[in-house]
PDB file of N, CA and C in Angstrom:
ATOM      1  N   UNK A   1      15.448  -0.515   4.233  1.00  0.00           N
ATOM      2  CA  UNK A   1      15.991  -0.421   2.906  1.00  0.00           C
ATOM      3  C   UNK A   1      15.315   0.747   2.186  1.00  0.00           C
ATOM      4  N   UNK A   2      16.615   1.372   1.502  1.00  0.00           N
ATOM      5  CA  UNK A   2      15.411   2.661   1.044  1.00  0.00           C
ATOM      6  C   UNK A   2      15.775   2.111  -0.702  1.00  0.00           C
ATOM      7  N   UNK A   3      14.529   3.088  -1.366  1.00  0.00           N
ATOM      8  CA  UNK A   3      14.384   2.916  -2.430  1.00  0.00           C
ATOM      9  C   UNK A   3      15.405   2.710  -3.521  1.00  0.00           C
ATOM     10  N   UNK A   4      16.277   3.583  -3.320  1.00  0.00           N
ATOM     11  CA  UNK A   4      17.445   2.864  -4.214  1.00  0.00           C
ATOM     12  C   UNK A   4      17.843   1.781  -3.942  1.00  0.00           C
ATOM     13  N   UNK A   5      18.454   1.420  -2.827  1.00  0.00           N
ATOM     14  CA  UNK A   5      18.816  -0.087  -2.686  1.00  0.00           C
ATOM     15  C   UNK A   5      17.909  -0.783  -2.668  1.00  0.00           C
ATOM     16  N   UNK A   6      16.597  -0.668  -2.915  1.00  0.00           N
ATOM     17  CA  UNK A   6      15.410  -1.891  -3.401  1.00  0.00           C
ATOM     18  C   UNK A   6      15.710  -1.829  -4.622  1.00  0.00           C
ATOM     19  N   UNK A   7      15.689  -0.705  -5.599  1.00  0.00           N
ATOM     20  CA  UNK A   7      15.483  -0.740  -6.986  1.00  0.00           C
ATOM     21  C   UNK A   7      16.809  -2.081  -7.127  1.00  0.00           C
ATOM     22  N   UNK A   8      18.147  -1.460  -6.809  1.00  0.00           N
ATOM     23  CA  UNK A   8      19.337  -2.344  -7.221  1.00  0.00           C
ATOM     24  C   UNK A   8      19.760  -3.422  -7.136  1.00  0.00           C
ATOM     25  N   UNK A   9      18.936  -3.652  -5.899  1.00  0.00           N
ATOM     26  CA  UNK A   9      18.788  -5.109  -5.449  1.00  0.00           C
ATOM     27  C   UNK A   9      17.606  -6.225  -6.063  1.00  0.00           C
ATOM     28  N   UNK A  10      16.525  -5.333  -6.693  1.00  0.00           N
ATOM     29  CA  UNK A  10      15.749  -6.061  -7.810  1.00  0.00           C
ATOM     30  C   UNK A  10      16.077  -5.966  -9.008  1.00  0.00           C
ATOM     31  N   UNK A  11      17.090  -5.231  -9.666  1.00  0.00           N
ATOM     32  CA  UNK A  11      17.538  -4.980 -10.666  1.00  0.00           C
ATOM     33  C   UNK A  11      18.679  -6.225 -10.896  1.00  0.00           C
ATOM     34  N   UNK A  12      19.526  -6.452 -10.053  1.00  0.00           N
ATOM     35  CA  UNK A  12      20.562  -8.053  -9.790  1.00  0.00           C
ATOM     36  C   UNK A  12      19.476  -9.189  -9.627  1.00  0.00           C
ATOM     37  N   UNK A  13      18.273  -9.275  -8.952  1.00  0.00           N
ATOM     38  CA  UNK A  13      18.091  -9.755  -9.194  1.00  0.00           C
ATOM     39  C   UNK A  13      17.157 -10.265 -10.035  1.00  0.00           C
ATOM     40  N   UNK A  14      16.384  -9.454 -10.716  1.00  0.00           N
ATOM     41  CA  UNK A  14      15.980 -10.106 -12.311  1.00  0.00           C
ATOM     42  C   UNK A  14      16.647  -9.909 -13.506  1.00  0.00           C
ATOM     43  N   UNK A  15      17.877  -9.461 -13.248  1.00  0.00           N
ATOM     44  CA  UNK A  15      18.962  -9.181 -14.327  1.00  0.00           C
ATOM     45  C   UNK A  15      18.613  -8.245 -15.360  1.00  0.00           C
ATOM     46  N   UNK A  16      17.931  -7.357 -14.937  1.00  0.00           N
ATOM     47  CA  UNK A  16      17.701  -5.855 -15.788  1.00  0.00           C
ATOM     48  C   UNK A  16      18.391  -4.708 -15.292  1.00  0.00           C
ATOM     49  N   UNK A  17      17.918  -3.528 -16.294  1.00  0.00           N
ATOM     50  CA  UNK A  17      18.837  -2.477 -16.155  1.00  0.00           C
ATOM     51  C   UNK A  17      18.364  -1.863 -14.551  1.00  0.00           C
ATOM     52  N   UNK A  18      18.820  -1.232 -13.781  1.00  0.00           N
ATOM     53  CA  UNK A  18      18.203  -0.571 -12.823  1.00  0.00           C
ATOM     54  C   UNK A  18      17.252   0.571 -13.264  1.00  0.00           C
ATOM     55  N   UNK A  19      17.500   1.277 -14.312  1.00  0.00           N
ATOM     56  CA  UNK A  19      16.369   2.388 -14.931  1.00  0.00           C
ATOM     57  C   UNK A  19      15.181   1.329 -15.226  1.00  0.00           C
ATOM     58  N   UNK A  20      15.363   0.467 -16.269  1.00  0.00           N
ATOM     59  CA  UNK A  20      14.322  -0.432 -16.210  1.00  0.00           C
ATOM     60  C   UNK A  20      13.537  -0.957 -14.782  1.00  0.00           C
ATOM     61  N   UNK A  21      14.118  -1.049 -14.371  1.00  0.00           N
ATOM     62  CA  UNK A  21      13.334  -1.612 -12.528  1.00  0.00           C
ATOM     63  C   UNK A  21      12.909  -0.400 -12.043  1.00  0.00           C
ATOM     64  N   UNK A  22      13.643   0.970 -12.200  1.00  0.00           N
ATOM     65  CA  UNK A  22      12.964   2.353 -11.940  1.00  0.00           C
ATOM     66  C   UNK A  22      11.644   2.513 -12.467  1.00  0.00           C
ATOM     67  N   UNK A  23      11.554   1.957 -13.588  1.00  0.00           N
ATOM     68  CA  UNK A  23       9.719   2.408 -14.059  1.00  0.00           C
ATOM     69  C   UNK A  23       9.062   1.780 -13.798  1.00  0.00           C
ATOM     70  N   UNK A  24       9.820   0.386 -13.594  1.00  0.00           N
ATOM     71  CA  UNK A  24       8.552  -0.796 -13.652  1.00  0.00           C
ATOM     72  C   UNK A  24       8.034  -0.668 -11.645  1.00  0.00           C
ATOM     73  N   UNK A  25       9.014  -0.101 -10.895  1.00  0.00           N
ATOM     74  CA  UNK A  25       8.635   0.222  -9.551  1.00  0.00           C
ATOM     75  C   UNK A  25       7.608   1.318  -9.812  1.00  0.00           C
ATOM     76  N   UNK A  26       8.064   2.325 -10.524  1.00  0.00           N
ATOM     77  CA  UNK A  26       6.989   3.644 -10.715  1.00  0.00           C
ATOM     78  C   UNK A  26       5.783   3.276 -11.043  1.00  0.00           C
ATOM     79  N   UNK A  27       5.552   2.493 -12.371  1.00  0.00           N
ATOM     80  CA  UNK A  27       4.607   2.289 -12.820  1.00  0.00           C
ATOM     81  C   UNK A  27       3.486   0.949 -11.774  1.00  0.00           C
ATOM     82  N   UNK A  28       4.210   0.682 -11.334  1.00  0.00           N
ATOM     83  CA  UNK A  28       3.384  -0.675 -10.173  1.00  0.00           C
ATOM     84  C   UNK A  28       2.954   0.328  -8.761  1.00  0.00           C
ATOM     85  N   UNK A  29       3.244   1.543  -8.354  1.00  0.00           N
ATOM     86  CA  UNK A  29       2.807   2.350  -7.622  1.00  0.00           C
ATOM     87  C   UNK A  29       1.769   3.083  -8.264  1.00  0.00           C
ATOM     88  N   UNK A  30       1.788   3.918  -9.172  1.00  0.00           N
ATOM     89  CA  UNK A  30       0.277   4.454 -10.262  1.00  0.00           C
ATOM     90  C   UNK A  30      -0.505   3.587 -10.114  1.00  0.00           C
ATOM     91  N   UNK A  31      -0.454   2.290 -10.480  1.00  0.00           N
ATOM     92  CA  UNK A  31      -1.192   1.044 -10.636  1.00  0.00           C
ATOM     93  C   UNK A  31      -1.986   0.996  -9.463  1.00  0.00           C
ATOM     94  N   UNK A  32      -1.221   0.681  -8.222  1.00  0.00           N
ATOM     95  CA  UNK A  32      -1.749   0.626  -7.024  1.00  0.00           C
ATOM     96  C   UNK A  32      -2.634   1.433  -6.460  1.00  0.00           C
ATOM     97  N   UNK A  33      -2.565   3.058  -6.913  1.00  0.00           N
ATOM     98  CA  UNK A  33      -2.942   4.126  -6.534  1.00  0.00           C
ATOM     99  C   UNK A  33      -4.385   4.129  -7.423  1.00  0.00           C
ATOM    100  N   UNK A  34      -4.231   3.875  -8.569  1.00  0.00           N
ATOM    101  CA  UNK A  34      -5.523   3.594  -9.590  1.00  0.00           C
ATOM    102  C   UNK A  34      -6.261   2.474  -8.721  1.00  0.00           C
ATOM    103  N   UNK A  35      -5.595   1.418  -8.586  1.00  0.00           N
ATOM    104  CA  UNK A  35      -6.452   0.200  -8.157  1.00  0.00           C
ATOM    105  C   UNK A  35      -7.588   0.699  -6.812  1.00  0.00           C
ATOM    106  N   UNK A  36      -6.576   1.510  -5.882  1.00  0.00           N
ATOM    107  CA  UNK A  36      -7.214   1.986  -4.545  1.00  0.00           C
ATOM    108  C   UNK A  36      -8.373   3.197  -4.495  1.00  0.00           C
ATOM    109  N   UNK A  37      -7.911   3.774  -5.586  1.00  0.00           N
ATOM    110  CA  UNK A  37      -9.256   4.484  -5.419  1.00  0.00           C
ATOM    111  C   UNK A  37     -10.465   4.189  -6.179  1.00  0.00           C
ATOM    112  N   UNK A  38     -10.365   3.109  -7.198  1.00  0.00           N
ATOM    113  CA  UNK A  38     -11.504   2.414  -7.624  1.00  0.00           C
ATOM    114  C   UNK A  38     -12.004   1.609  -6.289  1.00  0.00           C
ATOM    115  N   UNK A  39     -11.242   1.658  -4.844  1.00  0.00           N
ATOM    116  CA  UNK A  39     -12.071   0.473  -3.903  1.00  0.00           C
ATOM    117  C   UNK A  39     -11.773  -0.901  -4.212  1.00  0.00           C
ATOM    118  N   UNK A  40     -10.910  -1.272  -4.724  1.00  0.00           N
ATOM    119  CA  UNK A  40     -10.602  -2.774  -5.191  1.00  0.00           C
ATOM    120  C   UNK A  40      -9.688  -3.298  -4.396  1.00  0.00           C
ATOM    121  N   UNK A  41      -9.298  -4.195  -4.255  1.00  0.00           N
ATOM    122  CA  UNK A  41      -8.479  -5.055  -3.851  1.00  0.00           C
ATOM    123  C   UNK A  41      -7.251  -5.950  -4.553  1.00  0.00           C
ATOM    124  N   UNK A  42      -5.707  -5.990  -4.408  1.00  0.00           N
ATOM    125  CA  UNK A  42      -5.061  -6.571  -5.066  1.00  0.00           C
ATOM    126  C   UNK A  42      -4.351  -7.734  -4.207  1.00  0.00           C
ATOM    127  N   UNK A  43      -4.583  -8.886  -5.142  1.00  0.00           N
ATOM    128  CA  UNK A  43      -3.850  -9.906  -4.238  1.00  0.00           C
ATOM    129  C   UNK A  43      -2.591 -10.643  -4.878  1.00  0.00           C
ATOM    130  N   UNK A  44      -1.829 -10.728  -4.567  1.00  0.00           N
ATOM    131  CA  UNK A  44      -0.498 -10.944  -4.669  1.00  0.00           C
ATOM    132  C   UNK A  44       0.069 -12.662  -4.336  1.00  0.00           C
ATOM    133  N   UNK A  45      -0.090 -13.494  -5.128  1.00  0.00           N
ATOM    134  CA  UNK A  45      -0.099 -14.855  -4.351  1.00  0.00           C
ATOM    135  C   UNK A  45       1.129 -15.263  -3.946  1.00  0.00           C
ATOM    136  N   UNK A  46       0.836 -15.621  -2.325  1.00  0.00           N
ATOM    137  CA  UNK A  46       2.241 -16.175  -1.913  1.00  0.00           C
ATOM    138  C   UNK A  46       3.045 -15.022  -1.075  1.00  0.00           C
ATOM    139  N   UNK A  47       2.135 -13.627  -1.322  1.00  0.00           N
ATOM    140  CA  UNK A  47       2.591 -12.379  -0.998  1.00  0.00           C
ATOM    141  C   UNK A  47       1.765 -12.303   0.362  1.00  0.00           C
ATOM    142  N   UNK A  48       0.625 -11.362  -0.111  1.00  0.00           N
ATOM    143  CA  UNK A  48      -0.593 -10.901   0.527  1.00  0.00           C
ATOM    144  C   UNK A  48      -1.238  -9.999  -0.090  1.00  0.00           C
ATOM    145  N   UNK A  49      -2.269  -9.557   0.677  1.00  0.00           N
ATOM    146  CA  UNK A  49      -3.492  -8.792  -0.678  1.00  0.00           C
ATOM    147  C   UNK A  49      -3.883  -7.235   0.437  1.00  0.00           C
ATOM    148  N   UNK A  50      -3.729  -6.266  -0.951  1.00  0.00           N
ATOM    149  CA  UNK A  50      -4.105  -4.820  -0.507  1.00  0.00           C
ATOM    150  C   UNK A  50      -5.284  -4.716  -0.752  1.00  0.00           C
ATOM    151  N   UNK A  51      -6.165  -4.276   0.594  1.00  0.00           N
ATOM    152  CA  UNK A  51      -7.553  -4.091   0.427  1.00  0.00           C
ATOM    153  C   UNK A  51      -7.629  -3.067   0.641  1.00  0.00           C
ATOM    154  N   UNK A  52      -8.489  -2.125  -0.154  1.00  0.00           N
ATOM    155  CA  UNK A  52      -8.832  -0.815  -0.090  1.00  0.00           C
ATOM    156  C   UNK A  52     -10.340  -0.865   0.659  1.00  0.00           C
ATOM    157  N   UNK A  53      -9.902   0.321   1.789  1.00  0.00           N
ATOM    158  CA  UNK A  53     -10.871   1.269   2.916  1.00  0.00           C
ATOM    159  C   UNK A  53     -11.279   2.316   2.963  1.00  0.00           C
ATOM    160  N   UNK A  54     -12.784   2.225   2.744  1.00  0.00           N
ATOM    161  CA  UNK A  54     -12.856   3.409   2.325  1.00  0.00           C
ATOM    162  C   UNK A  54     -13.902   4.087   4.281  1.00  0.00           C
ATOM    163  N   UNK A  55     -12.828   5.451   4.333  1.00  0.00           N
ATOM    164  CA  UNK A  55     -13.826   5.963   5.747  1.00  0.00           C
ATOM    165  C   UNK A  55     -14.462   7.323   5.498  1.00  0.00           C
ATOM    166  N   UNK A  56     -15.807   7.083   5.744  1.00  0.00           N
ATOM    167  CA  UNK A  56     -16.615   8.097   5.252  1.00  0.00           C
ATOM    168  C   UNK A  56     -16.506   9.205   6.181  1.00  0.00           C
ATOM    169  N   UNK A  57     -17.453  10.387   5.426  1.00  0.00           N
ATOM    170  CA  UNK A  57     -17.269  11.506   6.516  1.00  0.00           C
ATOM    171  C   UNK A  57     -17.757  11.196   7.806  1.00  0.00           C
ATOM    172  N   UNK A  58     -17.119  11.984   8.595  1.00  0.00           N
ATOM    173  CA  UNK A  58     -17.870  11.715  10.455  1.00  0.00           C
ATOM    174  C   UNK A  58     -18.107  13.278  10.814  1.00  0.00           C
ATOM    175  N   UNK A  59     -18.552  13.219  12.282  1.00  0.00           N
ATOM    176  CA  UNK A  59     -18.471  14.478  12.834  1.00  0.00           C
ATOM    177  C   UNK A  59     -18.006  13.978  14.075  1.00  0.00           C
ATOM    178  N   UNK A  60     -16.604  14.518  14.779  1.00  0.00           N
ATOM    179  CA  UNK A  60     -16.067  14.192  15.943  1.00  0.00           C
ATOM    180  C   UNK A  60     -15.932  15.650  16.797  1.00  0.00           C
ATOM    181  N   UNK A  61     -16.225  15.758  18.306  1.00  0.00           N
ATOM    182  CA  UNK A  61     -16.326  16.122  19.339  1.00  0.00           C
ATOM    183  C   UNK A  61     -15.354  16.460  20.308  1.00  0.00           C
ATOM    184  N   UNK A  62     -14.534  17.494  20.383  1.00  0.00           N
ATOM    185  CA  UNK A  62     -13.778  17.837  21.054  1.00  0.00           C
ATOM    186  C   UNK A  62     -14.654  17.856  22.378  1.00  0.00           C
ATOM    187  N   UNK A  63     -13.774  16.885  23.642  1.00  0.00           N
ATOM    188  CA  UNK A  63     -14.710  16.731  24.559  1.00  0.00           C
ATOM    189  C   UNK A  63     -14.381  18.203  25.852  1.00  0.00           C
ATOM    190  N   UNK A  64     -13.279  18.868  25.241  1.00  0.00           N
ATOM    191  CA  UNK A  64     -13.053  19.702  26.455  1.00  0.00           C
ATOM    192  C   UNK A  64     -13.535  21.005  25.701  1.00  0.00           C
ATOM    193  N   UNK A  65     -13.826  21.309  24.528  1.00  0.00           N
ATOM    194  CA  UNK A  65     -14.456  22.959  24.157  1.00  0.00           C
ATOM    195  C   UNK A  65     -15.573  22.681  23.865  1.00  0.00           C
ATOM    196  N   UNK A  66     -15.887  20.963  23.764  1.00  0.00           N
ATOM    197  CA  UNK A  66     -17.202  20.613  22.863  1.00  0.00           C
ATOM    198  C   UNK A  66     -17.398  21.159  21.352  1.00  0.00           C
ATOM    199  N   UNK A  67     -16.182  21.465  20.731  1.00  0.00           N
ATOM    200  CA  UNK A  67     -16.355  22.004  19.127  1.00  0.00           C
ATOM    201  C   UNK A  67     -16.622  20.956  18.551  1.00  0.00           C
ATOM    202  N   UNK A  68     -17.091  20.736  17.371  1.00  0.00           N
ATOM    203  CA  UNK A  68     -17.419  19.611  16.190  1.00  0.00           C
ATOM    204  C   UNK A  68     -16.929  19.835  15.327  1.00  0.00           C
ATOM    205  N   UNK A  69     -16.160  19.055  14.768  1.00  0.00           N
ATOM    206  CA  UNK A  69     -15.515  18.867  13.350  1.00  0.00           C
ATOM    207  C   UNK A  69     -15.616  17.955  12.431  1.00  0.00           C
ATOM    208  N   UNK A  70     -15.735  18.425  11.342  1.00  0.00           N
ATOM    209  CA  UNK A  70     -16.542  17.352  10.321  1.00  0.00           C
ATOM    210  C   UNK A  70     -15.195  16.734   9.719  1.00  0.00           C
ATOM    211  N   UNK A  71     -14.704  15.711   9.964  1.00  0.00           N
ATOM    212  CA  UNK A  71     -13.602  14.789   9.110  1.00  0.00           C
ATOM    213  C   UNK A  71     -13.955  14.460   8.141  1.00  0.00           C
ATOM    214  N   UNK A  72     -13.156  14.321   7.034  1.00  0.00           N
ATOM    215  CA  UNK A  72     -13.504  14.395   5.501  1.00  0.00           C
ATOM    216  C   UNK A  72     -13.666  12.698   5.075  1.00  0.00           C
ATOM    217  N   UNK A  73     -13.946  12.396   3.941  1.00  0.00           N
ATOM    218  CA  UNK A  73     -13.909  10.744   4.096  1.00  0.00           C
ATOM    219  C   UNK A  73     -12.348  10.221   3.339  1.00  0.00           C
ATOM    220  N   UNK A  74     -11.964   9.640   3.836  1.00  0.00           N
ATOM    221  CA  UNK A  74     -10.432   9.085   3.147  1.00  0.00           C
ATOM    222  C   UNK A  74     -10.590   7.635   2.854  1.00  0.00           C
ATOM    223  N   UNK A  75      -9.671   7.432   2.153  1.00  0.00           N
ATOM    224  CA  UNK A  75      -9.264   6.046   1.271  1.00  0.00           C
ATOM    225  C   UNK A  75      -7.681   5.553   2.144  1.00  0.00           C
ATOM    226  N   UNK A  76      -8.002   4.756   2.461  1.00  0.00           N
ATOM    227  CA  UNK A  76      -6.508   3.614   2.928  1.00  0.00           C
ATOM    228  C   UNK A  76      -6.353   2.248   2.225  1.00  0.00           C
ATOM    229  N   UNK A  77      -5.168   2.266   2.408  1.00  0.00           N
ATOM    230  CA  UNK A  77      -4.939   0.788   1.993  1.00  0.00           C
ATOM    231  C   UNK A  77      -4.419   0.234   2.718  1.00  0.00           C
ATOM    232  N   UNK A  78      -4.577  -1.022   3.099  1.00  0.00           N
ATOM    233  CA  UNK A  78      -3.665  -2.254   4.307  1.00  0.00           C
ATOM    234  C   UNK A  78      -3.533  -3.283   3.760  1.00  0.00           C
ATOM    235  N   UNK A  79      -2.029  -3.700   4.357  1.00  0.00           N
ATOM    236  CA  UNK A  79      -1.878  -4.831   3.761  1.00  0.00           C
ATOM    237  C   UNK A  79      -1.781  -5.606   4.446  1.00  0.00           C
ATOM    238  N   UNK A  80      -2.687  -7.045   4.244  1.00  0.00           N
ATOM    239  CA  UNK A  80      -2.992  -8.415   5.104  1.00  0.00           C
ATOM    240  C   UNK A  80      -1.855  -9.540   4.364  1.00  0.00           C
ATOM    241  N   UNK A  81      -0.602  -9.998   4.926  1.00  0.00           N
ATOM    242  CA  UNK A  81       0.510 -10.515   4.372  1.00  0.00           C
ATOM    243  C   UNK A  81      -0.389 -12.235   4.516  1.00  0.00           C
ATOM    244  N   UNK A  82      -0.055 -12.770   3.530  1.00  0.00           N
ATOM    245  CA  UNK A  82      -0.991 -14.270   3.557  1.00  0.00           C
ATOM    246  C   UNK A  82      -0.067 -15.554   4.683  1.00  0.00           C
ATOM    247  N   UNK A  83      -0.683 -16.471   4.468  1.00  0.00           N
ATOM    248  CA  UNK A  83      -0.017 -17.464   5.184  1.00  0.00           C
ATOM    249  C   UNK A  83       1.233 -17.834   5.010  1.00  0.00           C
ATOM    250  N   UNK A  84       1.808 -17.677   3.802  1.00  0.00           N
ATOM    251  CA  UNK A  84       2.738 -18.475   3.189  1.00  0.00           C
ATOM    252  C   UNK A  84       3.998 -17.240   3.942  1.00  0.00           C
ATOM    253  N   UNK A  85       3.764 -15.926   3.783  1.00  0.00           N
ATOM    254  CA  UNK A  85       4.814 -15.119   4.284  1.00  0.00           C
ATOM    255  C   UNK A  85       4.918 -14.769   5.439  1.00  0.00           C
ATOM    256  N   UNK A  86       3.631 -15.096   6.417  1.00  0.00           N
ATOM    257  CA  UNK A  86       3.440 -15.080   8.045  1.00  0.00           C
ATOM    258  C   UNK A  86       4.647 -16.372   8.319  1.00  0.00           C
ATOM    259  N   UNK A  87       4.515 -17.250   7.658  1.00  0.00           N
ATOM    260  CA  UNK A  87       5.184 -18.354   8.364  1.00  0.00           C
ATOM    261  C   UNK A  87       6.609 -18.287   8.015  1.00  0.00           C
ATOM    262  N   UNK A  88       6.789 -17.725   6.766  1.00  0.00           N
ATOM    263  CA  UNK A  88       8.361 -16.890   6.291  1.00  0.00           C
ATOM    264  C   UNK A  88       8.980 -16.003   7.707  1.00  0.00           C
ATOM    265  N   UNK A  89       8.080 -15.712   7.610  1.00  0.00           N
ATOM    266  CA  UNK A  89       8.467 -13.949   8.884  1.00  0.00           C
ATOM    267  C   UNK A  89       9.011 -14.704  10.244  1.00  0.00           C
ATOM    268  N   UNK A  90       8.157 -16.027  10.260  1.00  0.00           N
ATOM    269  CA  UNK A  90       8.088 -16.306  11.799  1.00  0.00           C
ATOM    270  C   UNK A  90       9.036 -17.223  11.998  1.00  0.00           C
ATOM    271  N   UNK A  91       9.998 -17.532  11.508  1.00  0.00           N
ATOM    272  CA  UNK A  91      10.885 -18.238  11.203  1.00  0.00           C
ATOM    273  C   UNK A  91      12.203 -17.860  12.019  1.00  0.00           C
TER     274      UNK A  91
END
């Protein structure tokens, strides 16, 4: 499903405008993006919860020139879906 047909399809169904569901999608992505690079975690009940990862710098080894390269440290987020929607899924 791509983004428009999510927006329209949450827009029927909480009975708002679709521009309205346009920001409130926009604005819940900023959110997320704020939340993740503070390192926090959001949990979603009944959903599942985004935990932010943080991977520090390394130095990795090309094993056939032997060069070294210093990888920078990055931020991820994953999402661990809870019980209630594992057993949805598995259905």
């Amino acid at each position: 499903m791509d983004n428009k047909a999510f927006n329209s399809r949450l827009a029927k169904t909480i009975n708002r405008d679709p521009e309205e569901t346009a920001t409130l999608i926009d604005a819940l992505g900023k959110l997320m993006a704020e939340i993740g690079t503070g390192l926090d975690s959001v949990a979603v009940p009944g959903f599942g919860t985004f935990i932010t990862i943080k991977n520090d710098e390394n130095v990795i080894t090309d094993t056939e020139s032997g060069r070294r390269t210093i990888v920078p440290p990055s931020i991820k987020m994953h999402f661990q879906p809870s019980v209630v929607l594992r057993k949805k899924l598995s259905r």
